[in-house]
PDB file of N, CA and C in Angstrom:
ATOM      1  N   UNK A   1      -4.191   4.064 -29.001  1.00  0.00           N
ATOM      2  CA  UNK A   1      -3.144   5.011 -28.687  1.00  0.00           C
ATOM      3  C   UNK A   1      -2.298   5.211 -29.947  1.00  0.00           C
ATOM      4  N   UNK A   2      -1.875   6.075 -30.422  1.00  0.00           N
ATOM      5  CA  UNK A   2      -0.715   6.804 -31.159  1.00  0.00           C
ATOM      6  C   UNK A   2       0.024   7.439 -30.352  1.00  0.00           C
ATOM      7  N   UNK A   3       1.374   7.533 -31.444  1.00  0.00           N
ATOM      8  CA  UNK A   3       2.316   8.239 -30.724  1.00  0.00           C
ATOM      9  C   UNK A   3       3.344   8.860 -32.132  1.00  0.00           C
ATOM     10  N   UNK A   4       4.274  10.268 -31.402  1.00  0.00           N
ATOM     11  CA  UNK A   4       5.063  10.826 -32.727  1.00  0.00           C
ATOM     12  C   UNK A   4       5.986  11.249 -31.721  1.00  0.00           C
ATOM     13  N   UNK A   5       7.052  11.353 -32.469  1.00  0.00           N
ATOM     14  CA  UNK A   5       8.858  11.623 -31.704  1.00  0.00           C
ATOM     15  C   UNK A   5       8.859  13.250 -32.455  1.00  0.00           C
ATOM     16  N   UNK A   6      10.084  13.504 -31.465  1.00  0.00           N
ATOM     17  CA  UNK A   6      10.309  15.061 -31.450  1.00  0.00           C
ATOM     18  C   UNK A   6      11.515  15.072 -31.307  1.00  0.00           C
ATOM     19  N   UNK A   7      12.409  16.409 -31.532  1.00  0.00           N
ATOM     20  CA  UNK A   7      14.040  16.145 -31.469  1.00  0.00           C
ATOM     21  C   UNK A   7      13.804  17.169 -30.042  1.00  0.00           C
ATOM     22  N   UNK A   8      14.844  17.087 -29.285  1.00  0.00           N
ATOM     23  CA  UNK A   8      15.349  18.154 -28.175  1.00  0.00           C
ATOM     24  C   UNK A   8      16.554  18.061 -28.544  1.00  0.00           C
ATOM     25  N   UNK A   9      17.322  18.793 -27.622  1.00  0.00           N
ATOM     26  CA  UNK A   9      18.428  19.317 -27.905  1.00  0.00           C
ATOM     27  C   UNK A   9      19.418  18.111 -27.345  1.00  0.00           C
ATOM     28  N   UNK A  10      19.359  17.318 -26.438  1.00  0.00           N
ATOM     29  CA  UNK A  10      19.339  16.352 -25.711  1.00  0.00           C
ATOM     30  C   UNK A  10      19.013  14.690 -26.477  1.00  0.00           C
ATOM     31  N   UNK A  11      18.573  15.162 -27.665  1.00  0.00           N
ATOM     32  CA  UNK A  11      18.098  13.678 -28.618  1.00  0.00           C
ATOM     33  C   UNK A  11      16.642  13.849 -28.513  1.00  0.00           C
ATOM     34  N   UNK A  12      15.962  12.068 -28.856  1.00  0.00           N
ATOM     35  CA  UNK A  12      14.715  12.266 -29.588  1.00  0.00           C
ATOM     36  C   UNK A  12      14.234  12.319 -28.002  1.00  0.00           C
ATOM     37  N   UNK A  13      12.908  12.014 -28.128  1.00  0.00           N
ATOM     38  CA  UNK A  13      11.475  12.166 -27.416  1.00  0.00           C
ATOM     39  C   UNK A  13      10.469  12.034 -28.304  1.00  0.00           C
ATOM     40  N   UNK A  14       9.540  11.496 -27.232  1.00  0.00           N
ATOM     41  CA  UNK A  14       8.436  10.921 -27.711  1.00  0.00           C
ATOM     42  C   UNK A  14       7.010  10.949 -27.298  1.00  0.00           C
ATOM     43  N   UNK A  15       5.658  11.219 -27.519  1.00  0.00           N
ATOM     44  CA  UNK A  15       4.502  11.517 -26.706  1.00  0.00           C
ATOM     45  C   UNK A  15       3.513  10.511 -27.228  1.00  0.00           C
ATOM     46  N   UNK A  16       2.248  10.345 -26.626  1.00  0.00           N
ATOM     47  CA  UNK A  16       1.457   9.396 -26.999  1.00  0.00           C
ATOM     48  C   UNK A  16       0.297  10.110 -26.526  1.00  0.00           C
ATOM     49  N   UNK A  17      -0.674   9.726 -27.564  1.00  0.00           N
ATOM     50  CA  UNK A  17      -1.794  10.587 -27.325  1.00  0.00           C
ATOM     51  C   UNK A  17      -3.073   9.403 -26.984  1.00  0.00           C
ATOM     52  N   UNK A  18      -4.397   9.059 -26.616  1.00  0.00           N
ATOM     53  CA  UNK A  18      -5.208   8.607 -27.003  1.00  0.00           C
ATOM     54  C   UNK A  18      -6.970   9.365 -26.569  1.00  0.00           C
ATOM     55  N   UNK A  19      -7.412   9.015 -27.674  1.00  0.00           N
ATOM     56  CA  UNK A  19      -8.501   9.606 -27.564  1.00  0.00           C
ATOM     57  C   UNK A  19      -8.471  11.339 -27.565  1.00  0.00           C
ATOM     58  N   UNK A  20      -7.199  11.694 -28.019  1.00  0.00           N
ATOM     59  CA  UNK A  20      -7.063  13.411 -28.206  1.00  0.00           C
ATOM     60  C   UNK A  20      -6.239  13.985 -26.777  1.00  0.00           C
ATOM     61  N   UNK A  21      -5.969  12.770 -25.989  1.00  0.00           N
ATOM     62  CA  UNK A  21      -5.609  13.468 -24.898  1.00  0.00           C
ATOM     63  C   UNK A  21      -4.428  12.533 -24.399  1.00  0.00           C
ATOM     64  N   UNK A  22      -3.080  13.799 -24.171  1.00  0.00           N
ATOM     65  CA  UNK A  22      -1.898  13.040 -23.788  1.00  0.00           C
ATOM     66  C   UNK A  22      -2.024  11.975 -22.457  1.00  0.00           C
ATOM     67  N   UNK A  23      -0.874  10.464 -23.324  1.00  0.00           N
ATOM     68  CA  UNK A  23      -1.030   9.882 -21.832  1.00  0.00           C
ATOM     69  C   UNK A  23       0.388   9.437 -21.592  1.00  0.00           C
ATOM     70  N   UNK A  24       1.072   9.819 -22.359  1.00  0.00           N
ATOM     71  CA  UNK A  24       2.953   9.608 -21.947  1.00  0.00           C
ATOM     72  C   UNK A  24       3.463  10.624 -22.984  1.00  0.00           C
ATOM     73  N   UNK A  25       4.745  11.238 -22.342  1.00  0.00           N
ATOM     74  CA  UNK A  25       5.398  11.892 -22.611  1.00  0.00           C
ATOM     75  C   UNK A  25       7.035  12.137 -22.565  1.00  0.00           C
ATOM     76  N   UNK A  26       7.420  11.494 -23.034  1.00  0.00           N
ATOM     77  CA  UNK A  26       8.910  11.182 -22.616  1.00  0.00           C
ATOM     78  C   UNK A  26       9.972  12.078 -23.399  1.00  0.00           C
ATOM     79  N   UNK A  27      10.816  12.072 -22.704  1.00  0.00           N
ATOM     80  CA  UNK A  27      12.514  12.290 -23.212  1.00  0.00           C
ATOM     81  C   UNK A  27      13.151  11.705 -23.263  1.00  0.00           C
ATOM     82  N   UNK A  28      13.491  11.175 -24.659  1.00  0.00           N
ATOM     83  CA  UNK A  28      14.020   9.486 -24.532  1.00  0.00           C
ATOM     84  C   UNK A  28      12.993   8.132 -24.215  1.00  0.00           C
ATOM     85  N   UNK A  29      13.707   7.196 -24.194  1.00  0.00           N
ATOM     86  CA  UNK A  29      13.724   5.979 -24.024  1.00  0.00           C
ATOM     87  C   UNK A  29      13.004   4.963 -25.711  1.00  0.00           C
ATOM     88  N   UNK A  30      12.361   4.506 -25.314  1.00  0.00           N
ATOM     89  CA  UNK A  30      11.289   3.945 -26.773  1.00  0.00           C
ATOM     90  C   UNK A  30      10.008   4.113 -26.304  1.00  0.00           C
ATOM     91  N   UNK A  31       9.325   4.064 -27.412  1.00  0.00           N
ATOM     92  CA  UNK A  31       7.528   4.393 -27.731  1.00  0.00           C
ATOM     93  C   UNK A  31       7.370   3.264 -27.219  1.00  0.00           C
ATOM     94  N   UNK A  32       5.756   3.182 -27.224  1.00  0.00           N
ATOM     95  CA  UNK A  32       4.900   2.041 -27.106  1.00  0.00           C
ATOM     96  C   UNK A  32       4.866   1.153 -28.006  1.00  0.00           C
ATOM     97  N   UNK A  33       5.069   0.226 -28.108  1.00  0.00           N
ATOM     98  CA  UNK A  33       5.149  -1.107 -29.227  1.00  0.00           C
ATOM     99  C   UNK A  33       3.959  -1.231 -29.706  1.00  0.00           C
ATOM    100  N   UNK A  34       3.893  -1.287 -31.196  1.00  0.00           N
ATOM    101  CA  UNK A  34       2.576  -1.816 -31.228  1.00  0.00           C
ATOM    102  C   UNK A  34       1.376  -0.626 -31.820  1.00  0.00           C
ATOM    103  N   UNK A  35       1.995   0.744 -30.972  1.00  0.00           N
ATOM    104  CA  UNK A  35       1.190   1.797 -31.245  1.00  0.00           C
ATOM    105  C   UNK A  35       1.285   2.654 -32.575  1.00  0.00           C
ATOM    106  N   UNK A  36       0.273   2.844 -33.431  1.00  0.00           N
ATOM    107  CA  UNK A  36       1.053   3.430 -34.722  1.00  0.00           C
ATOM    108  C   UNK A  36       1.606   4.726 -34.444  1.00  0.00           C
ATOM    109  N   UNK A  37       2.331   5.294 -35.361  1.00  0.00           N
ATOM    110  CA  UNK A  37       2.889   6.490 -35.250  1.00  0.00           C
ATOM    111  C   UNK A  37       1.657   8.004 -36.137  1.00  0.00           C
ATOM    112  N   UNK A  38       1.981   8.920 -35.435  1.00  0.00           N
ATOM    113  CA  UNK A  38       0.622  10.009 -35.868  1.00  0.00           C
ATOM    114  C   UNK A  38       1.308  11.191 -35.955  1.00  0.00           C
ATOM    115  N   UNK A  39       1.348  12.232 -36.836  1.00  0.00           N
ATOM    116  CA  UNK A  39       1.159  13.630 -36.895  1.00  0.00           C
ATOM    117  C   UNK A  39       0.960  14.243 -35.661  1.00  0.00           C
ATOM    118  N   UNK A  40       1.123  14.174 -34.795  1.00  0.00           N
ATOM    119  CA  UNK A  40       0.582  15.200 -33.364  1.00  0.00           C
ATOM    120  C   UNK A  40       1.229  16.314 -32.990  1.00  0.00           C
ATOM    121  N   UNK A  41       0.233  17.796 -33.154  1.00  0.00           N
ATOM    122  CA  UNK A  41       0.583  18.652 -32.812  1.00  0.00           C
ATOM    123  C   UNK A  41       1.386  19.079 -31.625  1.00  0.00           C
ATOM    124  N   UNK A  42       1.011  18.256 -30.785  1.00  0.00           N
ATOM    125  CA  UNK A  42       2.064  18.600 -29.303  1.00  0.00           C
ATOM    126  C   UNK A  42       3.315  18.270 -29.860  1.00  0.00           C
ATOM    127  N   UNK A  43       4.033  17.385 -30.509  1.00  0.00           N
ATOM    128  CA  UNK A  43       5.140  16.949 -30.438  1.00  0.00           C
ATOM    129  C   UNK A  43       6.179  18.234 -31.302  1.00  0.00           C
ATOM    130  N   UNK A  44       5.281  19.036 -32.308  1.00  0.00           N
ATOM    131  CA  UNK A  44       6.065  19.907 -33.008  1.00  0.00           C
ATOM    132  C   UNK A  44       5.641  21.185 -31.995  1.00  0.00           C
ATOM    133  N   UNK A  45       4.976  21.469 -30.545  1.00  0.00           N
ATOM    134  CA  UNK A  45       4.973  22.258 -29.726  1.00  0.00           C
ATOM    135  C   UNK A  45       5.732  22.121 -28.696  1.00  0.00           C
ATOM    136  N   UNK A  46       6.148  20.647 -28.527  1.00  0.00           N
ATOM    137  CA  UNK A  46       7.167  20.223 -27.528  1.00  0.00           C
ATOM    138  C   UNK A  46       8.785  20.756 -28.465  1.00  0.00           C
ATOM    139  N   UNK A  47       9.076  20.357 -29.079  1.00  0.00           N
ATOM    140  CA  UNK A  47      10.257  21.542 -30.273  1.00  0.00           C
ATOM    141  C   UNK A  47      10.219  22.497 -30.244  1.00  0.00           C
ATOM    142  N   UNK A  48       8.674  23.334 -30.405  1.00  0.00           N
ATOM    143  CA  UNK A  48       9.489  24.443 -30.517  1.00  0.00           C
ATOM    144  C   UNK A  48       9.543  25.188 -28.507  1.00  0.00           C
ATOM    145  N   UNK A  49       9.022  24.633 -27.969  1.00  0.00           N
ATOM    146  CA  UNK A  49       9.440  24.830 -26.362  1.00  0.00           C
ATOM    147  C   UNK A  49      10.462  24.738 -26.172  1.00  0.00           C
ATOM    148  N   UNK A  50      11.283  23.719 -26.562  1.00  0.00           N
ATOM    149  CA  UNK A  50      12.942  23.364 -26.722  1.00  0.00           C
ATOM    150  C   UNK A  50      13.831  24.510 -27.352  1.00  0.00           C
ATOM    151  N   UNK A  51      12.953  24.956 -28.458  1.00  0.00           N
ATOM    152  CA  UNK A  51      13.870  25.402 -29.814  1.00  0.00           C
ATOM    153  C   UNK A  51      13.754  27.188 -29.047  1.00  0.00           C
ATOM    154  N   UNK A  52      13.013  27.292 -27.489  1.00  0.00           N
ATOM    155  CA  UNK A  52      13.309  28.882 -27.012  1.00  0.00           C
ATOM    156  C   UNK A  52      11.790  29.513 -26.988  1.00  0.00           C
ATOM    157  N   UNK A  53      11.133  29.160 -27.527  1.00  0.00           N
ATOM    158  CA  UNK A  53       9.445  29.771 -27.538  1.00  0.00           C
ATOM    159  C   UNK A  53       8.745  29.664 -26.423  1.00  0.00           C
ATOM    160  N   UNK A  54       8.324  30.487 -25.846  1.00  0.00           N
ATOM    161  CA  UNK A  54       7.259  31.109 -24.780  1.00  0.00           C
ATOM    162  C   UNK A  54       5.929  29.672 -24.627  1.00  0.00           C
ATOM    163  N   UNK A  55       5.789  28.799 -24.800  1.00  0.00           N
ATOM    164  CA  UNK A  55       4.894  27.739 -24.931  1.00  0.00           C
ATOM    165  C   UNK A  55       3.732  27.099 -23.907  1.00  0.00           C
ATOM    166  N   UNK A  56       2.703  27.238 -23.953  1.00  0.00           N
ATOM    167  CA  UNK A  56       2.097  26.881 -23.005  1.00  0.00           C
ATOM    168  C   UNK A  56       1.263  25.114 -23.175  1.00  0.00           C
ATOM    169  N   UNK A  57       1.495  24.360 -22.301  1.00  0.00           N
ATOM    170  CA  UNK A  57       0.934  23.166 -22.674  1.00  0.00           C
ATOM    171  C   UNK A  57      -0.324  22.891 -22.071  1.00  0.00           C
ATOM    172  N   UNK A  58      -1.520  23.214 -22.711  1.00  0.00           N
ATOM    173  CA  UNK A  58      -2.499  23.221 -22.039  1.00  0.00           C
ATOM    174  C   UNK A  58      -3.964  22.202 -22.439  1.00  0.00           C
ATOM    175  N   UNK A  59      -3.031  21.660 -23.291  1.00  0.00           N
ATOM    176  CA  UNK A  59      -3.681  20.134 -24.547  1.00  0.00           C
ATOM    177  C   UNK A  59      -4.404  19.190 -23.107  1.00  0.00           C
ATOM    178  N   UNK A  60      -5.485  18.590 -23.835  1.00  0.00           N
ATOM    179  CA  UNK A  60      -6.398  17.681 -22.595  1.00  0.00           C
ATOM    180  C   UNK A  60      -5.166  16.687 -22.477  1.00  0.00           C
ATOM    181  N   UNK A  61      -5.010  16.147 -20.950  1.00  0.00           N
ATOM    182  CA  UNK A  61      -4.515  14.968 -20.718  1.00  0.00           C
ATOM    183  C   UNK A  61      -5.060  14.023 -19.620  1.00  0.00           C
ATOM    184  N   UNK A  62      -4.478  12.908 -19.761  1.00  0.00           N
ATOM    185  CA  UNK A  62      -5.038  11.973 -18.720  1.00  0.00           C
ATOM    186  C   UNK A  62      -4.032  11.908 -17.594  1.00  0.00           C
ATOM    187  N   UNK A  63      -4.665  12.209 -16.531  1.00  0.00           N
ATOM    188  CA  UNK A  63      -4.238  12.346 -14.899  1.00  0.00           C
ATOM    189  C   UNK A  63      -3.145  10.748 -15.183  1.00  0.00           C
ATOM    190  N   UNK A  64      -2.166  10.839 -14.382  1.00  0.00           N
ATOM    191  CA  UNK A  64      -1.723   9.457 -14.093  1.00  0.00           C
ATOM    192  C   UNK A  64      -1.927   8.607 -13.189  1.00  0.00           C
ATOM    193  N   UNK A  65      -2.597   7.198 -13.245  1.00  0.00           N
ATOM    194  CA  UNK A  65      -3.141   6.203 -12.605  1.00  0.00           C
ATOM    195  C   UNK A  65      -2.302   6.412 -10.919  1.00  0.00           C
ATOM    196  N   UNK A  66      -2.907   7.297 -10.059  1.00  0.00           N
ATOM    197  CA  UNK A  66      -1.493   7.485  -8.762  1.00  0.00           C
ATOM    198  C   UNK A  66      -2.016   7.054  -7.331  1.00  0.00           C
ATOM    199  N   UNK A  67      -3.440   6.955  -7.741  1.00  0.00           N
ATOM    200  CA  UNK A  67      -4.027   7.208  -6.113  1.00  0.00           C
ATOM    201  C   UNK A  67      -4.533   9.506  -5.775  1.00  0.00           C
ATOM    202  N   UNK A  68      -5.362   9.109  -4.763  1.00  0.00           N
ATOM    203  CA  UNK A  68      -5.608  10.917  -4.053  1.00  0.00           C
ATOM    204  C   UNK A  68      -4.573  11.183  -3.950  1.00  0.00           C
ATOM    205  N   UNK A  69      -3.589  10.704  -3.014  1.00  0.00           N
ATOM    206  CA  UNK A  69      -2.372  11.397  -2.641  1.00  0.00           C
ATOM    207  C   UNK A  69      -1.811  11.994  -4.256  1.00  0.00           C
ATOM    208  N   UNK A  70      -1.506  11.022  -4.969  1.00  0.00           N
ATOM    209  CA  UNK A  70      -0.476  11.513  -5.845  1.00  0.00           C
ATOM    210  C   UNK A  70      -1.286  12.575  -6.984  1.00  0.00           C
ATOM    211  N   UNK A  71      -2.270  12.423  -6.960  1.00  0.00           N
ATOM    212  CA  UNK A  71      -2.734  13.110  -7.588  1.00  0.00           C
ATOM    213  C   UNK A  71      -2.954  14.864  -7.131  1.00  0.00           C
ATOM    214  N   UNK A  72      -3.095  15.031  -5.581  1.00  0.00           N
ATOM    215  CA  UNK A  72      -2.684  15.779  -5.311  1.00  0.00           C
ATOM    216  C   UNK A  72      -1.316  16.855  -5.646  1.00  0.00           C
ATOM    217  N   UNK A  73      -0.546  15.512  -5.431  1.00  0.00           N
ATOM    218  CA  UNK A  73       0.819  15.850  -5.650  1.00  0.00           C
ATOM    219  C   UNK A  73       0.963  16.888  -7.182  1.00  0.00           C
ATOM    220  N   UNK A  74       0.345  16.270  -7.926  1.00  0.00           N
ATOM    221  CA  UNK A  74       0.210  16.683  -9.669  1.00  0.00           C
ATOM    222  C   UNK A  74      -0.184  17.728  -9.755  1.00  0.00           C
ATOM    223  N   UNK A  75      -1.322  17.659  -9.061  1.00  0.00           N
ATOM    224  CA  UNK A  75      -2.184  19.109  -9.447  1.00  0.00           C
ATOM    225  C   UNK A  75      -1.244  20.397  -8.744  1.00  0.00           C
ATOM    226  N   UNK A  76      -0.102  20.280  -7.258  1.00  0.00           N
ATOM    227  CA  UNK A  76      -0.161  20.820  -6.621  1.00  0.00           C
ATOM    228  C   UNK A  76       1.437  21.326  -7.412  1.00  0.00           C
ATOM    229  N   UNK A  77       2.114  20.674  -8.451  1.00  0.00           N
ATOM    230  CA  UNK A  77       3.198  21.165  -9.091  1.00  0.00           C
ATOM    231  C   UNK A  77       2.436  21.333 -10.279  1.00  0.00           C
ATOM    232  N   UNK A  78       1.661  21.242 -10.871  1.00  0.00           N
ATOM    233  CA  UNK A  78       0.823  22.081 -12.364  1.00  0.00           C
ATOM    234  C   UNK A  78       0.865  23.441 -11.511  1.00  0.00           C
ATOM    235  N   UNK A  79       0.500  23.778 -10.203  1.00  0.00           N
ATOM    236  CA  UNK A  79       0.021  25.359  -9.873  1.00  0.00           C
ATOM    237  C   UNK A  79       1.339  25.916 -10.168  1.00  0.00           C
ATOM    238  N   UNK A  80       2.352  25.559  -9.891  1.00  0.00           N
ATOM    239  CA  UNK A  80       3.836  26.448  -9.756  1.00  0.00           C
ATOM    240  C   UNK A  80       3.747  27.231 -10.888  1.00  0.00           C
ATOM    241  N   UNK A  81       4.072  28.451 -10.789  1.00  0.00           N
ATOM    242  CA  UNK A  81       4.122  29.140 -11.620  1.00  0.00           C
ATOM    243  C   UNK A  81       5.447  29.070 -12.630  1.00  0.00           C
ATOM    244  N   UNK A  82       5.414  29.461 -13.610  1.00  0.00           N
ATOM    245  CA  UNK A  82       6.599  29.136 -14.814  1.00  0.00           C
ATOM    246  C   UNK A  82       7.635  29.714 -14.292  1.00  0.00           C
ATOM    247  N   UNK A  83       8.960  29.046 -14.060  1.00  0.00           N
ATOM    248  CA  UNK A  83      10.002  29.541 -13.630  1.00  0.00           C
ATOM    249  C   UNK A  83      10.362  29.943 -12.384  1.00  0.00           C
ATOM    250  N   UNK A  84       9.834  29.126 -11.492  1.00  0.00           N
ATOM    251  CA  UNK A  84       9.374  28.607 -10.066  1.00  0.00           C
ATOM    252  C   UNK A  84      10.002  27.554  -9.474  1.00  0.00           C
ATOM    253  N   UNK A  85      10.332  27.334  -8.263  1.00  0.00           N
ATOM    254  CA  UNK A  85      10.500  25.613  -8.582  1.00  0.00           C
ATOM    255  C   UNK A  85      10.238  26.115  -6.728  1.00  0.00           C
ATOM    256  N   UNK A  86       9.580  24.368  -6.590  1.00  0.00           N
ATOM    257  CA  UNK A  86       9.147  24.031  -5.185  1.00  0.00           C
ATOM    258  C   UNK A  86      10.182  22.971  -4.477  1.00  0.00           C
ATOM    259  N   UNK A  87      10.190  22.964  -3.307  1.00  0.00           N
ATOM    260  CA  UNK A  87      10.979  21.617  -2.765  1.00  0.00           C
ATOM    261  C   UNK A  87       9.833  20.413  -2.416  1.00  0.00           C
ATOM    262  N   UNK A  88      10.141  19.451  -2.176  1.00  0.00           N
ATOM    263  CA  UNK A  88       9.427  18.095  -2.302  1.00  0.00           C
ATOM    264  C   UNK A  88       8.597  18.197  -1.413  1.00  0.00           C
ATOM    265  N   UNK A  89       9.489  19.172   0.384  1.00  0.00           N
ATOM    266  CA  UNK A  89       8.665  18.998   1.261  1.00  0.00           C
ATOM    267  C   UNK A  89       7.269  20.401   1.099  1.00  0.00           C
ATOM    268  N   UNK A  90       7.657  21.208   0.352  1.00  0.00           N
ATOM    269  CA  UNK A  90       6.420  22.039   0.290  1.00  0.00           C
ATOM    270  C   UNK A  90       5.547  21.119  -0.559  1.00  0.00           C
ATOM    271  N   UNK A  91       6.113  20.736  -1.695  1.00  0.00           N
ATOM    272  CA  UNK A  91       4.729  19.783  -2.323  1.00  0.00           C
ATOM    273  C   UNK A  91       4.032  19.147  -1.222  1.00  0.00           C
ATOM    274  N   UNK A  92       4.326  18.681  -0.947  1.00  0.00           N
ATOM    275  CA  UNK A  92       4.125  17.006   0.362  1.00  0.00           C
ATOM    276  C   UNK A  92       3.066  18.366   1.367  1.00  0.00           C
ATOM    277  N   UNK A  93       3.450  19.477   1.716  1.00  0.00           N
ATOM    278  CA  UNK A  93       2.470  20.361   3.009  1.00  0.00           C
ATOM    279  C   UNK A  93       1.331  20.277   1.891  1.00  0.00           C
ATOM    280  N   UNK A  94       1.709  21.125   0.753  1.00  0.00           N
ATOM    281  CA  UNK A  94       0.474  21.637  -0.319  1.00  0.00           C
ATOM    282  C   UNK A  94      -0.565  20.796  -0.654  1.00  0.00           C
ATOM    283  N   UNK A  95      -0.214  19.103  -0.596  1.00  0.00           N
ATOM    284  CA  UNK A  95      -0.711  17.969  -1.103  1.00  0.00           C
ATOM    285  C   UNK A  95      -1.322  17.115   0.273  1.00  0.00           C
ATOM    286  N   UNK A  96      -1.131  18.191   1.530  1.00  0.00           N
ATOM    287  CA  UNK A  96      -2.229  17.171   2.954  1.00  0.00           C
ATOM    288  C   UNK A  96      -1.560  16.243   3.572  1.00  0.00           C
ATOM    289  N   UNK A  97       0.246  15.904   3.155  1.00  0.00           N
ATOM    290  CA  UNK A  97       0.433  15.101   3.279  1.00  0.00           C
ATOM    291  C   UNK A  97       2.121  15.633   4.152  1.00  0.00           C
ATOM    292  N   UNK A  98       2.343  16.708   5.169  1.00  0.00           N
ATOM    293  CA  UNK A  98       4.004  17.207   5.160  1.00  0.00           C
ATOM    294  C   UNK A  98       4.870  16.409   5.311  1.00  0.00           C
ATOM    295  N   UNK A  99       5.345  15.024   5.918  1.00  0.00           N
ATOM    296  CA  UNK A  99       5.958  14.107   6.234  1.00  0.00           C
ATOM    297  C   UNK A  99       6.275  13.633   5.079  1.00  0.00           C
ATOM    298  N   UNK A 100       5.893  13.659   4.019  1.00  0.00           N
ATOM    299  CA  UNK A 100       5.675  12.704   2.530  1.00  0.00           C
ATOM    300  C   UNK A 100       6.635  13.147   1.428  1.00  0.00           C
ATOM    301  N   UNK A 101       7.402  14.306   2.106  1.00  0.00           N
ATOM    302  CA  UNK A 101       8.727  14.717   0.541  1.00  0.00           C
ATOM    303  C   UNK A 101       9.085  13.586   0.091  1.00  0.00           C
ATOM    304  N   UNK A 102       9.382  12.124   0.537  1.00  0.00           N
ATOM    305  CA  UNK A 102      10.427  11.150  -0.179  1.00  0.00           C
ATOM    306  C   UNK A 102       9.111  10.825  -0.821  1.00  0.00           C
ATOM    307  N   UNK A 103       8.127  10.387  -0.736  1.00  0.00           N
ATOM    308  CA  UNK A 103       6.594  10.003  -1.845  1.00  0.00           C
ATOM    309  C   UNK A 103       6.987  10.961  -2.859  1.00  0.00           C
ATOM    310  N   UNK A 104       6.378  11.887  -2.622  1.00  0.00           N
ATOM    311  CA  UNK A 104       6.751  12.955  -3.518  1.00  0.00           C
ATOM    312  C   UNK A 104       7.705  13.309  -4.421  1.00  0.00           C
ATOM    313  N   UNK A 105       9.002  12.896  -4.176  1.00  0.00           N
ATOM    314  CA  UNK A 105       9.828  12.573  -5.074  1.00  0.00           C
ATOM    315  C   UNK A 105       9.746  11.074  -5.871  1.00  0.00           C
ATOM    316  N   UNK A 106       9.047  10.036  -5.477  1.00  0.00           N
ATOM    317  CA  UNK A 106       9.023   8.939  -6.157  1.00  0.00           C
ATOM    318  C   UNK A 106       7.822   9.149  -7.289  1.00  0.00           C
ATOM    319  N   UNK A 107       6.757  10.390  -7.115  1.00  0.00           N
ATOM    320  CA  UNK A 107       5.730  10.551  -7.593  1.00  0.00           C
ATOM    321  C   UNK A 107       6.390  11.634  -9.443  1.00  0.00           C
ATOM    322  N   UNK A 108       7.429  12.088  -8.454  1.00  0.00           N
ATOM    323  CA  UNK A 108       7.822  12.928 -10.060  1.00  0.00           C
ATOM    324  C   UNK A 108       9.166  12.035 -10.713  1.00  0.00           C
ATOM    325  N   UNK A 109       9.514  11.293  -9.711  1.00  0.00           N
ATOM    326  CA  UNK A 109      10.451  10.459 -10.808  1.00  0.00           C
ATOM    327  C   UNK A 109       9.683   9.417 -11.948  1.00  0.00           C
ATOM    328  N   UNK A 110       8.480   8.885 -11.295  1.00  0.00           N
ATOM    329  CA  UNK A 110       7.772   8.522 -12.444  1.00  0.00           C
ATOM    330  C   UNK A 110       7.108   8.995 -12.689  1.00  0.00           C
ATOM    331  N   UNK A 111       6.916  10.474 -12.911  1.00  0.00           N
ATOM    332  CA  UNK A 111       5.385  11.504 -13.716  1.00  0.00           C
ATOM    333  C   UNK A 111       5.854  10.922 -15.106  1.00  0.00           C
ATOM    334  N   UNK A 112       5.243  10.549 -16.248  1.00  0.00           N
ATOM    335  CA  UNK A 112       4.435   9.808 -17.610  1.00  0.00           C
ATOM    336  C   UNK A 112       4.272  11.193 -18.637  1.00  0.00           C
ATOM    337  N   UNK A 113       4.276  12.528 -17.455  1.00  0.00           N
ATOM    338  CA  UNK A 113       3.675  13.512 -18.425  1.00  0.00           C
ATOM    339  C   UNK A 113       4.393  14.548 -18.354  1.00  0.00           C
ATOM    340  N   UNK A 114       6.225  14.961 -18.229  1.00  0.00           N
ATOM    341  CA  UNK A 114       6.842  15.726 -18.293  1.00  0.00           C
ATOM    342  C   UNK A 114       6.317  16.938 -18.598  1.00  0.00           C
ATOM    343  N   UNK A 115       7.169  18.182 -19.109  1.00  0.00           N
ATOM    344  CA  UNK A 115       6.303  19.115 -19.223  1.00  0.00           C
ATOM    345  C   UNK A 115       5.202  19.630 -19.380  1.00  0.00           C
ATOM    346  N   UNK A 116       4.234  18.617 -19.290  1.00  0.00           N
ATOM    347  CA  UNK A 116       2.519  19.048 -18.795  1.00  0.00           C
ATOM    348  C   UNK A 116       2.442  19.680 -17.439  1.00  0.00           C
ATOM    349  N   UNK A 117       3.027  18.108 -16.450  1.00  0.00           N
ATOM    350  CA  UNK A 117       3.495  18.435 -15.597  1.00  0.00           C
ATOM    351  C   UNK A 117       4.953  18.110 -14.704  1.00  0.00           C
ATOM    352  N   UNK A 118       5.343  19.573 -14.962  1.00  0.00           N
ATOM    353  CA  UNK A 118       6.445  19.858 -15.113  1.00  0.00           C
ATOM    354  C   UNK A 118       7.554  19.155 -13.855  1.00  0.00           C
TER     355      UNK A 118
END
C-alpha cells in the first residue's frame, strides 16, 4: 500500500492506493503507518474537486470489507446522481433491507472511501 495527502479547504487529507486501486480515503485524521508515501494522481484530483472543478472519480477501487448487505448499501449511494442526496431509509428500501436506515447510517459513518462513495 502507498499513500499521498492533499490540502482541502478544511485541512489535509489523505488516500491510499494498493495495487492501482483506492482502499482509504480520508479527510483528516493520519495515514497508514508504515506505508510509503507516492505521487498519486487521485490525490491532486481530490484538490482540484475541492478547488471547484466538475470531477468525476471513477479510478478502480476496492469495495469495503462490509458483508451483502453493506455492500448493497455502497453500490446503492454510488447510483445517486451528483447533487442528489437520499435519506438512510430509502437507501435501506434500495439495498432489500427497509427497516435498516440506522445500519445504513453506521455503514456511511464508516465508508473508508469518501467521495468515491460519496
Amino acid at each position: 500500500m502507498e499513500w499521498a495527502d492533499f490540502t482541502t479547504p478544511w485541512g489535509r487529507g489523505w488516500v491510499a492506493c494498493r495495487g492501482g486501486a483506492v482502499v482509504d480515503l480520508r479527510l483528516g485524521g493520519c495515514p497508514p503507518k508504515g506505508a510509503p508515501r507516492a505521487d498519486l494522481p487521485i490525490a491532486r484530483k481530490v484538490e482540484r474537486y475541492f478547488a471547484g472543478e466538475a470531477v468525476v472519480f471513477n479510478e478502480p477501487f476496492a469495495w469495503p470489507e462490509t458483508g451483502e448487505f453493506g455492500r448493497r448499501v455502497y453500490e446503492a449511494v454510488r447510483r445517486i446522481p451528483r447533487g442528489r442526496t437520499r435519506t438512510y431509509g430509502e437507501i435501506a428500501r434500495e439495498a432489500g433491507r427497509p427497516k435498516a436506515a440506522r445500519a445504513v447510517g453506521q455503514f456511511m459513518r464508516r465508508n473508508p472511501l469518501c467521495l468515491i462513495i460519496p
